[in-house]
C-alpha atoms as a PDB file:
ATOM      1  CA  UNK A   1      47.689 100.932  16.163  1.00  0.00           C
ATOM      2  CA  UNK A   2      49.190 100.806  19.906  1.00  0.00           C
ATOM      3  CA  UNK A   3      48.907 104.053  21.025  1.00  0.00           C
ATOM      4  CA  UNK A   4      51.753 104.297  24.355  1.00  0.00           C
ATOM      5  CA  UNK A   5      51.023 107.600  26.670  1.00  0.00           C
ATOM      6  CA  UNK A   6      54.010 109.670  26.865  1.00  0.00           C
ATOM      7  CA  UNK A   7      55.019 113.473  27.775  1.00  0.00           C
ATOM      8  CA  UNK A   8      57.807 115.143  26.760  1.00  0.00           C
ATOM      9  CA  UNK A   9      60.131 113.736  29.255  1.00  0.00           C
ATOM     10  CA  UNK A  10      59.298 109.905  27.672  1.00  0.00           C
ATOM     11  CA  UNK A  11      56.411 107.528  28.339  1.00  0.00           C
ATOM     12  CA  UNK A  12      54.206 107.382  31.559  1.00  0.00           C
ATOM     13  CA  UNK A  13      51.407 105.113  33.354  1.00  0.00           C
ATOM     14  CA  UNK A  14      48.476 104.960  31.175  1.00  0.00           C
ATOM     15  CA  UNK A  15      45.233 104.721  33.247  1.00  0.00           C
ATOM     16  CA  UNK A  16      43.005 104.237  30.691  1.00  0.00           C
ATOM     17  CA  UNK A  17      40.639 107.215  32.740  1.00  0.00           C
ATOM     18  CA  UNK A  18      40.298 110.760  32.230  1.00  0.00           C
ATOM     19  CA  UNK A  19      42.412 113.313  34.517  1.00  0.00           C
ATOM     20  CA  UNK A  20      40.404 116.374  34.224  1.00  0.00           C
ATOM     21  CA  UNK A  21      37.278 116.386  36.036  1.00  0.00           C
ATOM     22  CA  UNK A  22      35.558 119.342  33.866  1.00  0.00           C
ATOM     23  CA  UNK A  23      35.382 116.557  31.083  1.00  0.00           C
ATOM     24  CA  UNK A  24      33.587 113.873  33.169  1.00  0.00           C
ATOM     25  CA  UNK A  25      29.536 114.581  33.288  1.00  0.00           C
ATOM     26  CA  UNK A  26      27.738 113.264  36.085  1.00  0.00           C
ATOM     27  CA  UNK A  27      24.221 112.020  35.269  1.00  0.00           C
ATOM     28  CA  UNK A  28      21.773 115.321  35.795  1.00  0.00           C
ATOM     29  CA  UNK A  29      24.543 117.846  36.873  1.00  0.00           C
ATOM     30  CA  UNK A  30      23.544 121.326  37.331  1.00  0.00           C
ATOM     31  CA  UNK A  31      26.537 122.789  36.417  1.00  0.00           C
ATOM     32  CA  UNK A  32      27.080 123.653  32.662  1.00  0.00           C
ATOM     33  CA  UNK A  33      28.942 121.126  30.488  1.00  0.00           C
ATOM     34  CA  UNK A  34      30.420 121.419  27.388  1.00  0.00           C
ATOM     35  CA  UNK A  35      30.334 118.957  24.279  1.00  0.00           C
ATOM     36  CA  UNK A  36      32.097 119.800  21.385  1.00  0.00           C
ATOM     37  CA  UNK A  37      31.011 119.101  17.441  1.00  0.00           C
ATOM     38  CA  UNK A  38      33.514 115.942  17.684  1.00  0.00           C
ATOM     39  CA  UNK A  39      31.745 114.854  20.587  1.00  0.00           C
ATOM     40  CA  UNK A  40      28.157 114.888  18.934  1.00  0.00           C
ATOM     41  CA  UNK A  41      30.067 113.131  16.101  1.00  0.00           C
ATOM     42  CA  UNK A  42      30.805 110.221  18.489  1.00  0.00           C
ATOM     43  CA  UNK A  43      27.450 110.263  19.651  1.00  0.00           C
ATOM     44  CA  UNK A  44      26.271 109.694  15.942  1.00  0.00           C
ATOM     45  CA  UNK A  45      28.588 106.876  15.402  1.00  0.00           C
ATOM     46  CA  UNK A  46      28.194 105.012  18.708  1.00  0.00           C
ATOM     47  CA  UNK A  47      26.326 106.003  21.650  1.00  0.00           C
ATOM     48  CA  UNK A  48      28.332 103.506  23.815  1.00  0.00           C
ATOM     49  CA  UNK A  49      31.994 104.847  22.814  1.00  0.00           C
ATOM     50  CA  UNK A  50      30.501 107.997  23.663  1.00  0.00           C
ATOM     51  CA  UNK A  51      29.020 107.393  26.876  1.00  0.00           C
ATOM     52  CA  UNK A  52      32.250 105.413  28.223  1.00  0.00           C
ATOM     53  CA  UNK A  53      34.350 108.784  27.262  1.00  0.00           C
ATOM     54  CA  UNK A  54      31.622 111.956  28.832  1.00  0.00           C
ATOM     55  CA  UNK A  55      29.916 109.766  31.791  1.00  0.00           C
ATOM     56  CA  UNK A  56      32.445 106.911  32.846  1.00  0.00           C
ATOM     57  CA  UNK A  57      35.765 108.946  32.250  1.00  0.00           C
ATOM     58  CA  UNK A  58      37.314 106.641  29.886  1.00  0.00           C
ATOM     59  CA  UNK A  59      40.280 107.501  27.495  1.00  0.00           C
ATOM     60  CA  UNK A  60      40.285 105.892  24.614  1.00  0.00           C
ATOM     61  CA  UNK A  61      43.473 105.204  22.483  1.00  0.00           C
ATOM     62  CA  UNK A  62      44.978 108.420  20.089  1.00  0.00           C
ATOM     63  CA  UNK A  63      45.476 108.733  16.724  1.00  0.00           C
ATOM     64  CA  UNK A  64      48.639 110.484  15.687  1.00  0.00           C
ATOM     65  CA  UNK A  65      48.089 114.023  14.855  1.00  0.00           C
ATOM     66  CA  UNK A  66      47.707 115.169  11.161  1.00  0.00           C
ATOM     67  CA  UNK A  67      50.770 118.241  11.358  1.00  0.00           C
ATOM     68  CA  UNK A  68      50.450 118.415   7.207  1.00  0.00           C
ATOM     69  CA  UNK A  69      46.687 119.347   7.325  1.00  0.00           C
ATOM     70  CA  UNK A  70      47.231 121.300  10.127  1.00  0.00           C
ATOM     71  CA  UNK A  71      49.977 123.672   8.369  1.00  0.00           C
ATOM     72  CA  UNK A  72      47.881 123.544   5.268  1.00  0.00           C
ATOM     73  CA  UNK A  73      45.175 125.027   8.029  1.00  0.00           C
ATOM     74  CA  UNK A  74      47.673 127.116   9.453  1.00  0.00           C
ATOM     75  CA  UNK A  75      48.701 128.967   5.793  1.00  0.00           C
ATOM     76  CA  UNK A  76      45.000 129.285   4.646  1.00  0.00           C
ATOM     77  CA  UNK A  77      43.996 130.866   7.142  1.00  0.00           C
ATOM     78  CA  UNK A  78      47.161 133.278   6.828  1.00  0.00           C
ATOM     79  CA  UNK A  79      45.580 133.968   3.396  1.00  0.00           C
ATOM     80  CA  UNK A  80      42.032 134.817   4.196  1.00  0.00           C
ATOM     81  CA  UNK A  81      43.110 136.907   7.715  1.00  0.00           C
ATOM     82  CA  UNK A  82      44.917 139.397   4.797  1.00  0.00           C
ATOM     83  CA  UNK A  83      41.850 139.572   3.084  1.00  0.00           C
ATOM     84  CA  UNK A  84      39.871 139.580   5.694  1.00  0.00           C
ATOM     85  CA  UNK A  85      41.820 142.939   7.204  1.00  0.00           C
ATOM     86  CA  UNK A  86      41.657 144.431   4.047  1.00  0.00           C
ATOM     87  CA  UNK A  87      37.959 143.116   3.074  1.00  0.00           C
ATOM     88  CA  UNK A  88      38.467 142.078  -0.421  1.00  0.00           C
ATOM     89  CA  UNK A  89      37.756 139.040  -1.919  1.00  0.00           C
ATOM     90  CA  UNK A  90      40.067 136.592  -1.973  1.00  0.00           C
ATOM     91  CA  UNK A  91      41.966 134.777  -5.013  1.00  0.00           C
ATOM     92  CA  UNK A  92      39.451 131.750  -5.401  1.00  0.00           C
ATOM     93  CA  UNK A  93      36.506 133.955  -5.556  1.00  0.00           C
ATOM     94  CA  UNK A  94      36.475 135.492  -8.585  1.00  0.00           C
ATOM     95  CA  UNK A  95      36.663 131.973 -10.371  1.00  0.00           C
ATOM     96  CA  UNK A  96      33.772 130.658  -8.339  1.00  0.00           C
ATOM     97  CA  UNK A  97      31.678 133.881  -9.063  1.00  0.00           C
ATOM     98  CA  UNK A  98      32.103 134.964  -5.530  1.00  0.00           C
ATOM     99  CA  UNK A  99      33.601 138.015  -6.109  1.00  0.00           C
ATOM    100  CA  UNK A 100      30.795 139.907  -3.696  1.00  0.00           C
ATOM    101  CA  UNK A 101      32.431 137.720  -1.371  1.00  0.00           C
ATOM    102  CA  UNK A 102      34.642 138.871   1.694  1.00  0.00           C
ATOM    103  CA  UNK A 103      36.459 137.080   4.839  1.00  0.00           C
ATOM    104  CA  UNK A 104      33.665 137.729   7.606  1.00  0.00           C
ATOM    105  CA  UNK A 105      35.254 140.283  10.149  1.00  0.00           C
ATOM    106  CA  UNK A 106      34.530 140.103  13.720  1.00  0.00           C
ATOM    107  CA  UNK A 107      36.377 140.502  16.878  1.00  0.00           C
ATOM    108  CA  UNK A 108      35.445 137.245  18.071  1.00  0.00           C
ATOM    109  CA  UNK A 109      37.037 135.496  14.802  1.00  0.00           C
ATOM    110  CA  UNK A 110      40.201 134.075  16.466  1.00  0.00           C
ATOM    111  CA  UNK A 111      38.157 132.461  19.640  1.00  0.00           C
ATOM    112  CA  UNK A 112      35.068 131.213  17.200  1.00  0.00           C
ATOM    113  CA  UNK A 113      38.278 129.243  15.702  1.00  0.00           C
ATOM    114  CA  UNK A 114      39.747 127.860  18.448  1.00  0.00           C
ATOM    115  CA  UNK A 115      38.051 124.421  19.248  1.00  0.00           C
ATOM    116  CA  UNK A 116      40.589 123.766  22.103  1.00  0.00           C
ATOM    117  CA  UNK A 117      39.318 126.570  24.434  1.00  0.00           C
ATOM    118  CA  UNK A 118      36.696 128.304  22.766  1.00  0.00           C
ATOM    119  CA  UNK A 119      34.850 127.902  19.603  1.00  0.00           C
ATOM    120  CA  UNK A 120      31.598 128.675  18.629  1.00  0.00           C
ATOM    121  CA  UNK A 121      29.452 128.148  21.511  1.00  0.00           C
ATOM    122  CA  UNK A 122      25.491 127.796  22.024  1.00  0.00           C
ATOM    123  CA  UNK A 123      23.409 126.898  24.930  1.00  0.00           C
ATOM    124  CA  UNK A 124      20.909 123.553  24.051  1.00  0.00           C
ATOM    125  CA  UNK A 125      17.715 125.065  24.760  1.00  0.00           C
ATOM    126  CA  UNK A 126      16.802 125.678  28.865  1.00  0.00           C
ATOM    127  CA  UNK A 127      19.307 122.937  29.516  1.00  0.00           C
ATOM    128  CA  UNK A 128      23.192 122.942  31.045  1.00  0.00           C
ATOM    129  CA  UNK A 129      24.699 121.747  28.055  1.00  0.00           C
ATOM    130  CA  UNK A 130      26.664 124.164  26.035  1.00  0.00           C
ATOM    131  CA  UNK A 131      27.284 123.193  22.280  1.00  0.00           C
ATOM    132  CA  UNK A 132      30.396 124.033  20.644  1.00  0.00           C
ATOM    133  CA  UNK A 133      32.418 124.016  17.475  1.00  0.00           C
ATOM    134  CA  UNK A 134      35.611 125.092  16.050  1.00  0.00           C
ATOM    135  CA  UNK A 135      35.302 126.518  12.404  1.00  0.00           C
ATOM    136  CA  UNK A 136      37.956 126.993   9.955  1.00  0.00           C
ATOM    137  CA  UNK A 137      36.627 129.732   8.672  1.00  0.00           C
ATOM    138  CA  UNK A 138      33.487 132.070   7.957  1.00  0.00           C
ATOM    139  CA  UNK A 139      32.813 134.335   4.947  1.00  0.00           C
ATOM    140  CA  UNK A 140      29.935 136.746   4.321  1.00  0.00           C
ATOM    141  CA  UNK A 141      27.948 137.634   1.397  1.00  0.00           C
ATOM    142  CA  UNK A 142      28.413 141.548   0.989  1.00  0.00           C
ATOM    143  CA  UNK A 143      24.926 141.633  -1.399  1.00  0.00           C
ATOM    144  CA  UNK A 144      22.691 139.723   1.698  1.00  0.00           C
ATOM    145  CA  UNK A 145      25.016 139.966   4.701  1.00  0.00           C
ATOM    146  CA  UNK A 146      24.860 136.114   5.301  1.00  0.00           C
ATOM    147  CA  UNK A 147      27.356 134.304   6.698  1.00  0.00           C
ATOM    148  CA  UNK A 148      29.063 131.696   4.945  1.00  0.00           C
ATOM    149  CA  UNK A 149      29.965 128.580   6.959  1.00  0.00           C
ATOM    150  CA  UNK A 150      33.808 127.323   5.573  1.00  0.00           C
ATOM    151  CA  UNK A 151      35.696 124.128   6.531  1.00  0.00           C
ATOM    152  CA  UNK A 152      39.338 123.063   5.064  1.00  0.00           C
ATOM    153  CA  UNK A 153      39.879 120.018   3.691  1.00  0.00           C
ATOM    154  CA  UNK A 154      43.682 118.477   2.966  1.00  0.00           C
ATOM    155  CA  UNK A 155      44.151 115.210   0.838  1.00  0.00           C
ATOM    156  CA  UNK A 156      45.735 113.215  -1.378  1.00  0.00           C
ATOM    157  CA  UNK A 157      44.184 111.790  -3.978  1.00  0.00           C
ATOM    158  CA  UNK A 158      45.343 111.220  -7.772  1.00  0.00           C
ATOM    159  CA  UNK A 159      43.095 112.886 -10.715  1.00  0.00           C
ATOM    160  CA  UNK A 160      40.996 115.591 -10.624  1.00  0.00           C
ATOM    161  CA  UNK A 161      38.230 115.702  -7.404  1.00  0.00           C
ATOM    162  CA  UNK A 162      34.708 115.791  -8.995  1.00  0.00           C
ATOM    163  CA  UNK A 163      32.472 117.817  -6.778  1.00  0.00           C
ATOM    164  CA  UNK A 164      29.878 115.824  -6.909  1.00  0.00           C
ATOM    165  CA  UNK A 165      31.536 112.717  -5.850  1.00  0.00           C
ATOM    166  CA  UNK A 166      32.977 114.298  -2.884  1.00  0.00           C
ATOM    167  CA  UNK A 167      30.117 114.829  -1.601  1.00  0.00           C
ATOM    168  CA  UNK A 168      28.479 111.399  -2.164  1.00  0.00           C
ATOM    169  CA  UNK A 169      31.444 109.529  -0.760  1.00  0.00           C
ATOM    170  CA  UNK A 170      29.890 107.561   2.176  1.00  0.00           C
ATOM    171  CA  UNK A 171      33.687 108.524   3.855  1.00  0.00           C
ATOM    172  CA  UNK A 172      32.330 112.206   3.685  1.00  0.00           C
ATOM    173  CA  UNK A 173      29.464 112.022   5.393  1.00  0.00           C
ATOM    174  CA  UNK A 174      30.925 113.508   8.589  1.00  0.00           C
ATOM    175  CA  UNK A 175      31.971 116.215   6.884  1.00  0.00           C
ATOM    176  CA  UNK A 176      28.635 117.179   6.398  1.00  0.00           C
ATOM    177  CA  UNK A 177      27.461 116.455   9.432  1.00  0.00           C
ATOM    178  CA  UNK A 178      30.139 119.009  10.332  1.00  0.00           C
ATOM    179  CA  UNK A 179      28.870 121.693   8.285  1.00  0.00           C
ATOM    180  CA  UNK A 180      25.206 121.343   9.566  1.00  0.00           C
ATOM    181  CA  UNK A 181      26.468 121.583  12.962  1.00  0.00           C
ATOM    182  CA  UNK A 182      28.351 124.878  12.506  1.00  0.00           C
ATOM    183  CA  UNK A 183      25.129 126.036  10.376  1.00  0.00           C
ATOM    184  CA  UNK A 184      23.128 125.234  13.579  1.00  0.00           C
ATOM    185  CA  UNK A 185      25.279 127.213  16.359  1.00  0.00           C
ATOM    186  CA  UNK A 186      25.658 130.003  14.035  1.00  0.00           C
ATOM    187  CA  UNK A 187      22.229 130.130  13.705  1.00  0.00           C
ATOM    188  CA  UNK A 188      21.238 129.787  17.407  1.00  0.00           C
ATOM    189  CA  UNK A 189      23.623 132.477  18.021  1.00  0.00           C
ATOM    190  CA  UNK A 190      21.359 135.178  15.803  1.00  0.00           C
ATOM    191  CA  UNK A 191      23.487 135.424  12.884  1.00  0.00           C
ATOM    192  CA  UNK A 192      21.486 134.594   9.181  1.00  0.00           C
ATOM    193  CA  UNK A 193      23.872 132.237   7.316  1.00  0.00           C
ATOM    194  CA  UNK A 194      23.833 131.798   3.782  1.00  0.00           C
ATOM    195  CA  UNK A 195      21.713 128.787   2.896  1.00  0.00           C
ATOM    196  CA  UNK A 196      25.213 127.136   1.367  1.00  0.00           C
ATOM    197  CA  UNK A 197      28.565 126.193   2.749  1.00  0.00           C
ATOM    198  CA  UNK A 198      31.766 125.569   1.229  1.00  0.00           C
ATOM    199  CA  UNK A 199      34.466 122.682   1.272  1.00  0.00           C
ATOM    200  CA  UNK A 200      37.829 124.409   0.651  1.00  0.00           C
ATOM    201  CA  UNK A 201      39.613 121.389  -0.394  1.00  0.00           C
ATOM    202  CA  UNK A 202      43.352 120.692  -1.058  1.00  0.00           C
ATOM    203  CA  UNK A 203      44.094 117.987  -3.087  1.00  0.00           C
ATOM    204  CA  UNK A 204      48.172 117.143  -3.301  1.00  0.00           C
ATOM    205  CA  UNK A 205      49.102 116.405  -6.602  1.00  0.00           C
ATOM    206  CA  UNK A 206      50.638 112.695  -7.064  1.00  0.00           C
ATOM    207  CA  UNK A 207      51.610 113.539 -10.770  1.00  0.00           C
ATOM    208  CA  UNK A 208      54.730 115.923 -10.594  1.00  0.00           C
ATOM    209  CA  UNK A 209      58.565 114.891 -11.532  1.00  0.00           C
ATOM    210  CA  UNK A 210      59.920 115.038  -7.693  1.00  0.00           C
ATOM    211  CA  UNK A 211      58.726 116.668  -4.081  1.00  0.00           C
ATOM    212  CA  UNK A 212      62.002 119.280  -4.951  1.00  0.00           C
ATOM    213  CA  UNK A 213      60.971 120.563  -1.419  1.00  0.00           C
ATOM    214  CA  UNK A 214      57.445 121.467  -2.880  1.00  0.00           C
ATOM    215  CA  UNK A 215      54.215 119.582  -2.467  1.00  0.00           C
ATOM    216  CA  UNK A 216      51.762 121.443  -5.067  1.00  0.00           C
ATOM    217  CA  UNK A 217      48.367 121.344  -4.533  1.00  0.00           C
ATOM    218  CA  UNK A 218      45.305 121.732  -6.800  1.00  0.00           C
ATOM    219  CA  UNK A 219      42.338 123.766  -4.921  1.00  0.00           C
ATOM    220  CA  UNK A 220      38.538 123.494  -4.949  1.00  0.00           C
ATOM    221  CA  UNK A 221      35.340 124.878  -3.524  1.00  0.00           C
ATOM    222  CA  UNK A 222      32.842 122.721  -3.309  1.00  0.00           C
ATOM    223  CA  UNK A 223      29.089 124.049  -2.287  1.00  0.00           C
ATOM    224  CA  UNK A 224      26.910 122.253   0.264  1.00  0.00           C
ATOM    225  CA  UNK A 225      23.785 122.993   1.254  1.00  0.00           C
ATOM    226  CA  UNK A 226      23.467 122.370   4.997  1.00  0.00           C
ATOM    227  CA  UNK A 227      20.782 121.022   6.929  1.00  0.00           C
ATOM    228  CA  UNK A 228      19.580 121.811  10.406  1.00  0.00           C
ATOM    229  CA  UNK A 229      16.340 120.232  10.885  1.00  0.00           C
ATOM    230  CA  UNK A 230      17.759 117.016  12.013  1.00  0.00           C
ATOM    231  CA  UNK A 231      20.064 118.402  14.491  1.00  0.00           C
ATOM    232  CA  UNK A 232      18.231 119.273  17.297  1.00  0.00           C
ATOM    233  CA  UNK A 233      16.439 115.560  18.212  1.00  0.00           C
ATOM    234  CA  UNK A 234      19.601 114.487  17.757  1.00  0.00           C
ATOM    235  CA  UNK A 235      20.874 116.485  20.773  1.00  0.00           C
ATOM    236  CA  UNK A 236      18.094 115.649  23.059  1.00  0.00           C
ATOM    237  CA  UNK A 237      18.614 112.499  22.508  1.00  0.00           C
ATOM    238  CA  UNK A 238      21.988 112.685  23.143  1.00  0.00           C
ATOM    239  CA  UNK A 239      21.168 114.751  26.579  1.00  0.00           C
ATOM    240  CA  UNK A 240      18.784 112.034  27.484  1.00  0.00           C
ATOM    241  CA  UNK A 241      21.454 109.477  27.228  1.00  0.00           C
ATOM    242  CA  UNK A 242      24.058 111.397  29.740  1.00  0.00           C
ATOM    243  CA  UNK A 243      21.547 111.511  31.929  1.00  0.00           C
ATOM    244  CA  UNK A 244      21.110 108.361  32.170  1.00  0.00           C
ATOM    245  CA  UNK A 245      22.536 105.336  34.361  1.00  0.00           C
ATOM    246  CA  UNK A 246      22.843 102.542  31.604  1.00  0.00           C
ATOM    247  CA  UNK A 247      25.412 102.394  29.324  1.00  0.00           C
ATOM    248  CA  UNK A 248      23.522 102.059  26.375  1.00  0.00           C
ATOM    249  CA  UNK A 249      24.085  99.596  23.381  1.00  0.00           C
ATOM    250  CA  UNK A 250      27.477  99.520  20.830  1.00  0.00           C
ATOM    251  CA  UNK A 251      27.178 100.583  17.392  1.00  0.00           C
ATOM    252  CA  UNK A 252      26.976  97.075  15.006  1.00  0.00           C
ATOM    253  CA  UNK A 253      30.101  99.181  13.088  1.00  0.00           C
ATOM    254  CA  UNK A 254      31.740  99.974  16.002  1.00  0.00           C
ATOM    255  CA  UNK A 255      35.284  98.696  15.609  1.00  0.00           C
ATOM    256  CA  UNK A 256      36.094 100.166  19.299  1.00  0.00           C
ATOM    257  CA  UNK A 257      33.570  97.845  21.278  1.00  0.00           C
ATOM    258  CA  UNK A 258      34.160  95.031  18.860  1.00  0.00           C
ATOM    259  CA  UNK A 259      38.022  95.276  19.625  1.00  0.00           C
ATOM    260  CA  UNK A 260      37.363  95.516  23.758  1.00  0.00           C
ATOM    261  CA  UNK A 261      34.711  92.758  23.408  1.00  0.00           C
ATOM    262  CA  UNK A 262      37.173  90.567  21.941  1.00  0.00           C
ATOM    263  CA  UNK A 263      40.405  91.849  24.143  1.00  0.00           C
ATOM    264  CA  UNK A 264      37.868  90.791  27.500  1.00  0.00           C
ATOM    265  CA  UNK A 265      37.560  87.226  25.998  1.00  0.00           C
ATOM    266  CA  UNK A 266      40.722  86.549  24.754  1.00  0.00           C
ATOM    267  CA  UNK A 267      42.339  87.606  28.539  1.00  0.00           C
ATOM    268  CA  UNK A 268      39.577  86.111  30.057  1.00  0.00           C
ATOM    269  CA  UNK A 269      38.431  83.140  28.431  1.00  0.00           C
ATOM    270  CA  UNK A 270      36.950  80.987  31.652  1.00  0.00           C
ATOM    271  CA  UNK A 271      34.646  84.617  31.582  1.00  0.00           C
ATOM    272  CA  UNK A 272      33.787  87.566  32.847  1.00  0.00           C
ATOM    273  CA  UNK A 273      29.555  87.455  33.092  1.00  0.00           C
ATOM    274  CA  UNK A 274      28.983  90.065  31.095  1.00  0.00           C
ATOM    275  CA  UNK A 275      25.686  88.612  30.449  1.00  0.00           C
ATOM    276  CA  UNK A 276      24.176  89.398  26.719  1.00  0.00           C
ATOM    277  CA  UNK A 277      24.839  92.485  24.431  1.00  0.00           C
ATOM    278  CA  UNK A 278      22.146  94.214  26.204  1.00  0.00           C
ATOM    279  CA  UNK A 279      22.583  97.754  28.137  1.00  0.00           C
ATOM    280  CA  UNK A 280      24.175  97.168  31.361  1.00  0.00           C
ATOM    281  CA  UNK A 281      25.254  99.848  34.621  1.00  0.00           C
ATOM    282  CA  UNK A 282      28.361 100.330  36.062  1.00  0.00           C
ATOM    283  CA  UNK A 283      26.818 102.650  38.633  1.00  0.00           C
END
């Protein structure tokens, strides 16, 4: 898609850069710098992409925002808060056999679930990077005291979603990846969490008569049982790499680089010597 920069007053220059400086890490910085779960995600899927963005300042193109998942966010969350104030278990439970289940209640709910400004945060060791991650939701075993690590999930998908398809779908594996990381801050962070996580996921039904201003939805918990182990190599590695001066090599998959690889040759076709496909610095 073209993705044009705008405000609300109607479009400006894009500069293809970064504005705010707090987002823009400079190669062995003292000062403390923050990368989010969707930033670690990049890092997974292509070192380069993510590079460009954290070291170099680039902006890549948007994606329009998903405002239906979001409400459907929005209203679930609505749901558990009640339960949560009242700590009692709420509607799904029972059917799961989690009725010794409650909505985990702690003052620092609201900020843990704000990825924008807060989140959950951890500190990477005796480094300045500080990991965070915005979670839908967290529940807590009354019989143990764990906590349960939640994420929402809105789709649209006919048929009935078979649980253990969901979580083999090679689409999905980010959402794992997702839950691990949450498992892993929670757990830096002193809290015991409950060796399984759960997918609450929304699936639109495609079968009714008409929308008649209602989109119904058919609801599932799926169970996942996060891993951690992996995690923290991962984020030295991905440490190493911002501290670095090359901008390392593209994913294979990358669609991104493959897209600005082509772009450069198509508007420059007597070249640009960009030499081979190996790392190369822009410093």
């Amino acid at each position: 898609m073209i993705d044009l920069k705008r405000n609300k007053k109607g479009f400006v220059k894009a500069t293809g850069c970064r504005v705010k400086a707090s987002s823009i890490y400079s190669p062995n910085q003292q000062e403390d710098f923050k990368i989010s779960r969707g930033k670690f995600s990049d890092f997974l899927s292509c070192p380069r992409c993510f590079y460009l963005n954290r070291v170099k300042g680039l902006e890549p193109p948007g994606t329009p925002g998903w405002t239906l998942n979001e409400t459907t966010d929005r209203l679930l969350k609505k749901e558990f808060d009640e339960c949560r104030h009242r700590q009692i278990p709420h509607r799904l439970f029972a059917p799961n056999s989690l009725s010794h289940v409650v909505p985990f209640d702690h003052p620092q709910m609201d900020k843990w679930r704000d990825s924008l400004r807060h989140g959950l945060m951890l500190r990477h060791k005796d480094t300045n990077i500080i990991l965070t991650g915005g979670v839908d939701d967290i529940w807590q075993d009354t019989r143990t005291n764990q906590l349960i690590v939640v994420d929402y999930k809105s789709q649209a998908k006919s048929g009935l979603v078979d649980k253990r398809d969901y979580l083999d779908d090679p689409y999905h594996q980010g959402y794992k990846t997702q839950m691990d990381f949450y498992a892993y801050l929670l757990s830096g962070m002193g809290f015991e969490v409950h060796p399984t996580a759960y997918f609450l996921v929304c699936n639109a039904k495609r079968d009714d008569d008409g929308f008649h201003k209602t989109m119904n939805f058919d609801e599932y918990l799926i169970p996942y049982n996060w891993d951690i182990s992996w995690i923290g190599e991962e984020v030295d590695e991905m440490v190493a790499l911002i501290n670095q001066h090359q901008i390392p090599k593209p994913h294979e998959s990358c669609k991104n680089c493959a897209y600005s690889d082509q772009y450069a040759r198509a508007v420059h076709p007597d070249g640009i010597d960009r030499g081979d496909d190996s790392q190369g610095s822009l410093f």
